[in-house]
C-alpha atoms as a PDB file:
ATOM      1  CA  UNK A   1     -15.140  29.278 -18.478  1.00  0.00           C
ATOM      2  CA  UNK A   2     -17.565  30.015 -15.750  1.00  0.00           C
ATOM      3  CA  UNK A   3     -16.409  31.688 -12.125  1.00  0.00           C
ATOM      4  CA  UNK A   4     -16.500  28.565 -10.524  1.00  0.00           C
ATOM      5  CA  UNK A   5     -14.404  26.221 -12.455  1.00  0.00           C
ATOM      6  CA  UNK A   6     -11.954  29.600 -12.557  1.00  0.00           C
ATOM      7  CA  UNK A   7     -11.868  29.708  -8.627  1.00  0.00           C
ATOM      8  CA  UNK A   8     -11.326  26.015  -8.594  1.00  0.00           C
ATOM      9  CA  UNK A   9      -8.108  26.098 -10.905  1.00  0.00           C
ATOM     10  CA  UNK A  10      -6.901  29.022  -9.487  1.00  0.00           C
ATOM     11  CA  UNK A  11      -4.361  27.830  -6.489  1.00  0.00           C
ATOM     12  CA  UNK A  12      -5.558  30.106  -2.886  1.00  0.00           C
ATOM     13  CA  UNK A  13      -5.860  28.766   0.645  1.00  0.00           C
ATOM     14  CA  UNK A  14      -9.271  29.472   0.848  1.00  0.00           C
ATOM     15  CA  UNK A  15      -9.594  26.458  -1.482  1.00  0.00           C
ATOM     16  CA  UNK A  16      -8.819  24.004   0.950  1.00  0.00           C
ATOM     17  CA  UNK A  17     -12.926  23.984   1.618  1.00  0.00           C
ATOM     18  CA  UNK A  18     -13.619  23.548  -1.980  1.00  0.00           C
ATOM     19  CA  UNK A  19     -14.046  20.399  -3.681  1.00  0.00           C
ATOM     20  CA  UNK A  20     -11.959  20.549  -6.783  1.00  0.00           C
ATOM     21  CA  UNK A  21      -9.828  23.417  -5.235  1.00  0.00           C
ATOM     22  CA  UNK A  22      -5.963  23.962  -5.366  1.00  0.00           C
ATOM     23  CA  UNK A  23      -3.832  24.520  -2.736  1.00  0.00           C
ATOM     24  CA  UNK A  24      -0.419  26.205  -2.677  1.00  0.00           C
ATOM     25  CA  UNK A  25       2.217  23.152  -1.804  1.00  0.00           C
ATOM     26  CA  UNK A  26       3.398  25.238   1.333  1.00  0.00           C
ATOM     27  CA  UNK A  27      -0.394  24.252   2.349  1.00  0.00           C
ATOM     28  CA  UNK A  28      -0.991  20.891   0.772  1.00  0.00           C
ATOM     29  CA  UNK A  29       1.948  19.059   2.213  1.00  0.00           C
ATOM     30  CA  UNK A  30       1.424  19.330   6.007  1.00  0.00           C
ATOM     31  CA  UNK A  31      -2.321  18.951   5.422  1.00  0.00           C
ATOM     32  CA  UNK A  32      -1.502  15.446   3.852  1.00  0.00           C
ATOM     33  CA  UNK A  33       1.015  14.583   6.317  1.00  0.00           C
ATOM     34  CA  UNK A  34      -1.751  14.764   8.841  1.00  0.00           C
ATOM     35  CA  UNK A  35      -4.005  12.291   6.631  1.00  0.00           C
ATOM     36  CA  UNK A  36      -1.486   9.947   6.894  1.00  0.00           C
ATOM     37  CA  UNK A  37      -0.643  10.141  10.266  1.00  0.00           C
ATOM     38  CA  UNK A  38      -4.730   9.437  10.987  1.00  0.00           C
ATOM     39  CA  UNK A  39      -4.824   6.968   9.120  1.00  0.00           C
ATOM     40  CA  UNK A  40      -2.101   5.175  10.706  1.00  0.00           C
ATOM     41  CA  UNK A  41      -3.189   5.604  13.852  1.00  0.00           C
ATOM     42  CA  UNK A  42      -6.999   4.961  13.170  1.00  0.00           C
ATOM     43  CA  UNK A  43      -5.778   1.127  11.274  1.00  0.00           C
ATOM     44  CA  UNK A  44      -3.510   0.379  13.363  1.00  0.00           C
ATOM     45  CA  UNK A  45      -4.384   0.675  17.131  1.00  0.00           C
ATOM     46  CA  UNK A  46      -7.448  -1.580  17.191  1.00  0.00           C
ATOM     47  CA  UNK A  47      -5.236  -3.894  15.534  1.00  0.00           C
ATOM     48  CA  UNK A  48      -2.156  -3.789  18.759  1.00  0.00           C
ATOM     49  CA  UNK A  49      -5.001  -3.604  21.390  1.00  0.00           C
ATOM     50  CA  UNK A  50      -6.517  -7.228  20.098  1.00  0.00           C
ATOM     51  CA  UNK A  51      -3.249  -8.579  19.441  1.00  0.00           C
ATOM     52  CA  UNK A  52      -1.765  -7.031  23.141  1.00  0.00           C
ATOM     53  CA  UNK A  53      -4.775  -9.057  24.723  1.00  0.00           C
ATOM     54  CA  UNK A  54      -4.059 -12.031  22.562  1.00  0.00           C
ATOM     55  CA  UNK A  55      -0.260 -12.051  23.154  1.00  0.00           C
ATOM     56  CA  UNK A  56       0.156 -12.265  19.379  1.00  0.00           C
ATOM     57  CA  UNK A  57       3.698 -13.294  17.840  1.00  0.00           C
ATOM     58  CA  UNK A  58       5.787 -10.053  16.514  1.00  0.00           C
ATOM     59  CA  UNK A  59       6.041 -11.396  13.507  1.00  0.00           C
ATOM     60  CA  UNK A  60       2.384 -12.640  12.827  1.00  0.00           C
ATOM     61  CA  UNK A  61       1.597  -8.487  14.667  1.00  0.00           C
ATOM     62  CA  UNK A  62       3.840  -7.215  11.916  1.00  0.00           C
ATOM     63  CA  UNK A  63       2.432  -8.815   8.994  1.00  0.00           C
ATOM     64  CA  UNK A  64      -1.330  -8.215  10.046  1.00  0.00           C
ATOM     65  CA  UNK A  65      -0.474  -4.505  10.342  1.00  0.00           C
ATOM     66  CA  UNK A  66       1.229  -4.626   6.757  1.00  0.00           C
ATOM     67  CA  UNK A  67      -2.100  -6.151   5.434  1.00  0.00           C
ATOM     68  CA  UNK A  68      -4.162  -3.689   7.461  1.00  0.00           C
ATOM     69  CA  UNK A  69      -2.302  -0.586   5.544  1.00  0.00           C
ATOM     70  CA  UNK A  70      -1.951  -2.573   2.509  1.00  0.00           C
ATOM     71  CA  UNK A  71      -6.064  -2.576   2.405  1.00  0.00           C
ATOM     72  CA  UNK A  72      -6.636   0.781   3.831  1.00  0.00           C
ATOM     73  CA  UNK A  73      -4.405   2.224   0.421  1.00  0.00           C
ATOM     74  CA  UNK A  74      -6.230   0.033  -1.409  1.00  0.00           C
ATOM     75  CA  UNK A  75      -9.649   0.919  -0.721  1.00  0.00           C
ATOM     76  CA  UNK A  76      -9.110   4.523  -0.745  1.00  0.00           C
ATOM     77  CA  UNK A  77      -7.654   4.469  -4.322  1.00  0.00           C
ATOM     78  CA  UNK A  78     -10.482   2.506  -5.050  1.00  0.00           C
ATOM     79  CA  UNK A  79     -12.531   5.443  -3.378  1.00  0.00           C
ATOM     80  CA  UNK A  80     -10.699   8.342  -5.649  1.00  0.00           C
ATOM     81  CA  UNK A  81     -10.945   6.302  -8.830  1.00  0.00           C
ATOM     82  CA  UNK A  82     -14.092   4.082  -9.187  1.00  0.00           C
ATOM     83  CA  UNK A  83     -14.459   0.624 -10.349  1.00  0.00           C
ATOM     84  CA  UNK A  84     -17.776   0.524 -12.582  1.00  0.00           C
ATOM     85  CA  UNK A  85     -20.194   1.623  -9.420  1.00  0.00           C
ATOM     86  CA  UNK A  86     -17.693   1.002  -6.318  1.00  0.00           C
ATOM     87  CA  UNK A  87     -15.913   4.287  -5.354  1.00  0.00           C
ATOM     88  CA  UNK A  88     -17.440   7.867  -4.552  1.00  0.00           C
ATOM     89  CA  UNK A  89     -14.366   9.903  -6.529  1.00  0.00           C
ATOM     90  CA  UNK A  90     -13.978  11.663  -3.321  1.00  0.00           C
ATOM     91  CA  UNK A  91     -10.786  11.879  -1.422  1.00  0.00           C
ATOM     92  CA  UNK A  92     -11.968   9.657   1.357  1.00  0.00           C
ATOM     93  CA  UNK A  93      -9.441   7.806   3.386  1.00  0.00           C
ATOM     94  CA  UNK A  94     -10.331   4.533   4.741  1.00  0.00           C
ATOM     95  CA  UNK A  95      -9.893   2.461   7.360  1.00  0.00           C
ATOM     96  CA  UNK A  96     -10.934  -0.027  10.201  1.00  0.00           C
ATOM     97  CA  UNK A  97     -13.374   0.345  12.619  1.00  0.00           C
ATOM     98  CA  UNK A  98     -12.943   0.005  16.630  1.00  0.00           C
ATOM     99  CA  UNK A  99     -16.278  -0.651  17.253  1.00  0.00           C
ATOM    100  CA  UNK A 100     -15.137  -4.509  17.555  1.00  0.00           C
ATOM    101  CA  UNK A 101     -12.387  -3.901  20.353  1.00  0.00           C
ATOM    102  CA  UNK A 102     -14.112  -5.503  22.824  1.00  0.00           C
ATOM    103  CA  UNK A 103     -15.877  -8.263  21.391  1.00  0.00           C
ATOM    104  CA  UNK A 104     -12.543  -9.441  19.969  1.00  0.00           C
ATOM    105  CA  UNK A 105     -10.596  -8.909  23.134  1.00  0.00           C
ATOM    106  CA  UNK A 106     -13.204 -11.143  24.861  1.00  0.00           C
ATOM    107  CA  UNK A 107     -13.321 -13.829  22.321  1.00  0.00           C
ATOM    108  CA  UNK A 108      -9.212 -13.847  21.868  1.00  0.00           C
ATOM    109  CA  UNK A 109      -8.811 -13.827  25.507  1.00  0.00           C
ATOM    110  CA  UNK A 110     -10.794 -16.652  25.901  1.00  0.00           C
ATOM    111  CA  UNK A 111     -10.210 -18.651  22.787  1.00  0.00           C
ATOM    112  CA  UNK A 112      -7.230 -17.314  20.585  1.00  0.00           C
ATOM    113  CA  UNK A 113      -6.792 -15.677  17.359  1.00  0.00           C
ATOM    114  CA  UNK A 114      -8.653 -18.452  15.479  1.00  0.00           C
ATOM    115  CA  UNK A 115     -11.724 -17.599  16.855  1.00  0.00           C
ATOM    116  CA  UNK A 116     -11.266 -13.365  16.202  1.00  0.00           C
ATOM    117  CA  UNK A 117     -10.715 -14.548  12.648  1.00  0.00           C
ATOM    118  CA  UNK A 118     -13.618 -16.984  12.570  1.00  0.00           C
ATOM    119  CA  UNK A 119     -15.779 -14.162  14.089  1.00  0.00           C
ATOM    120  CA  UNK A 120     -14.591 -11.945  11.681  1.00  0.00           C
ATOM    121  CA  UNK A 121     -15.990 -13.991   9.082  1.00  0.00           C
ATOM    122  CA  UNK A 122     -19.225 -14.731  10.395  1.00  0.00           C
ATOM    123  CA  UNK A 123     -19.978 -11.722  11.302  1.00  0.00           C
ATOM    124  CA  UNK A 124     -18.953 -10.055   7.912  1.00  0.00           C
ATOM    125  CA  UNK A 125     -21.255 -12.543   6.249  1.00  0.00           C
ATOM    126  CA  UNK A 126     -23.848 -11.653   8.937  1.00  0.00           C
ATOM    127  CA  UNK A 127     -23.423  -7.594   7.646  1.00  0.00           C
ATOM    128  CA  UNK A 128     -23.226  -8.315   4.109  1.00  0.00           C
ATOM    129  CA  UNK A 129     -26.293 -10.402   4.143  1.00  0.00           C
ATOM    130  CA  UNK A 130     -27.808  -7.564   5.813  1.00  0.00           C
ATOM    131  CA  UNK A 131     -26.502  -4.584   3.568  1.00  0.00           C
END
């Protein structure tokens, strides 16, 4: 076994800056907490700005925020663990961007939800044409 993989296996603080390091628990725990909370907070605020402007139904609010959390797990897993060439096997948490805040809140002000969600779509199609 070479010095490397040995740090690696070997559980020390220091290997929180290490890519296949261990961390004690006492270190690991709070570290992951605060992924979390990110994460949360990254998905789910662009998501209660647009739907503050929009006046959105709690209910409909609720359920898009499920979905938004649902996806964000989703996508990282798909991150750690690869499907044939999708997925880096890096412990990247996703999310949403907010780089659409305020093209949303204008259209949703002006026209509704419909047309967010019909924006979305065109505009996705627009990216993914051009990736």
């Amino acid at each position: 076994m070479n010095k490397k993989t040995s740090e690696a296996t070997t559980i020390s603080k220091d290997n929180v800056y290490k890519l296949d390091g261990r961390v004690p628990l006492v270190n690991a725990v709070p570290l992951g907490i605060q992924h979390v909370l990110a994460m949360f907070l990254g998905n789910i605020t662009p998501l209660l700005i647009i739907a503050g402007v929009i006046d959105m139904d709690p209910a409909l609010r609720t359920a898009l925020i499920q979905n938004s959390m649902f996806v964000a797990g989703l996508v990282t897993l798909v991150q750690l663990y690869p499907v044939l060439t999708v997925g880096s096997k890096l412990p990247i948490v996703m999310g949403t961007s907010s780089g659409f805040i305020s093209t949303s809140n204008m259209i949703g002000s002006t026209w509704g939800y419909g047309a967010v969600v019909g924006s979305c779509i065109v505009g996705g199609l627009f990216e993914g044409v051009l990736g």
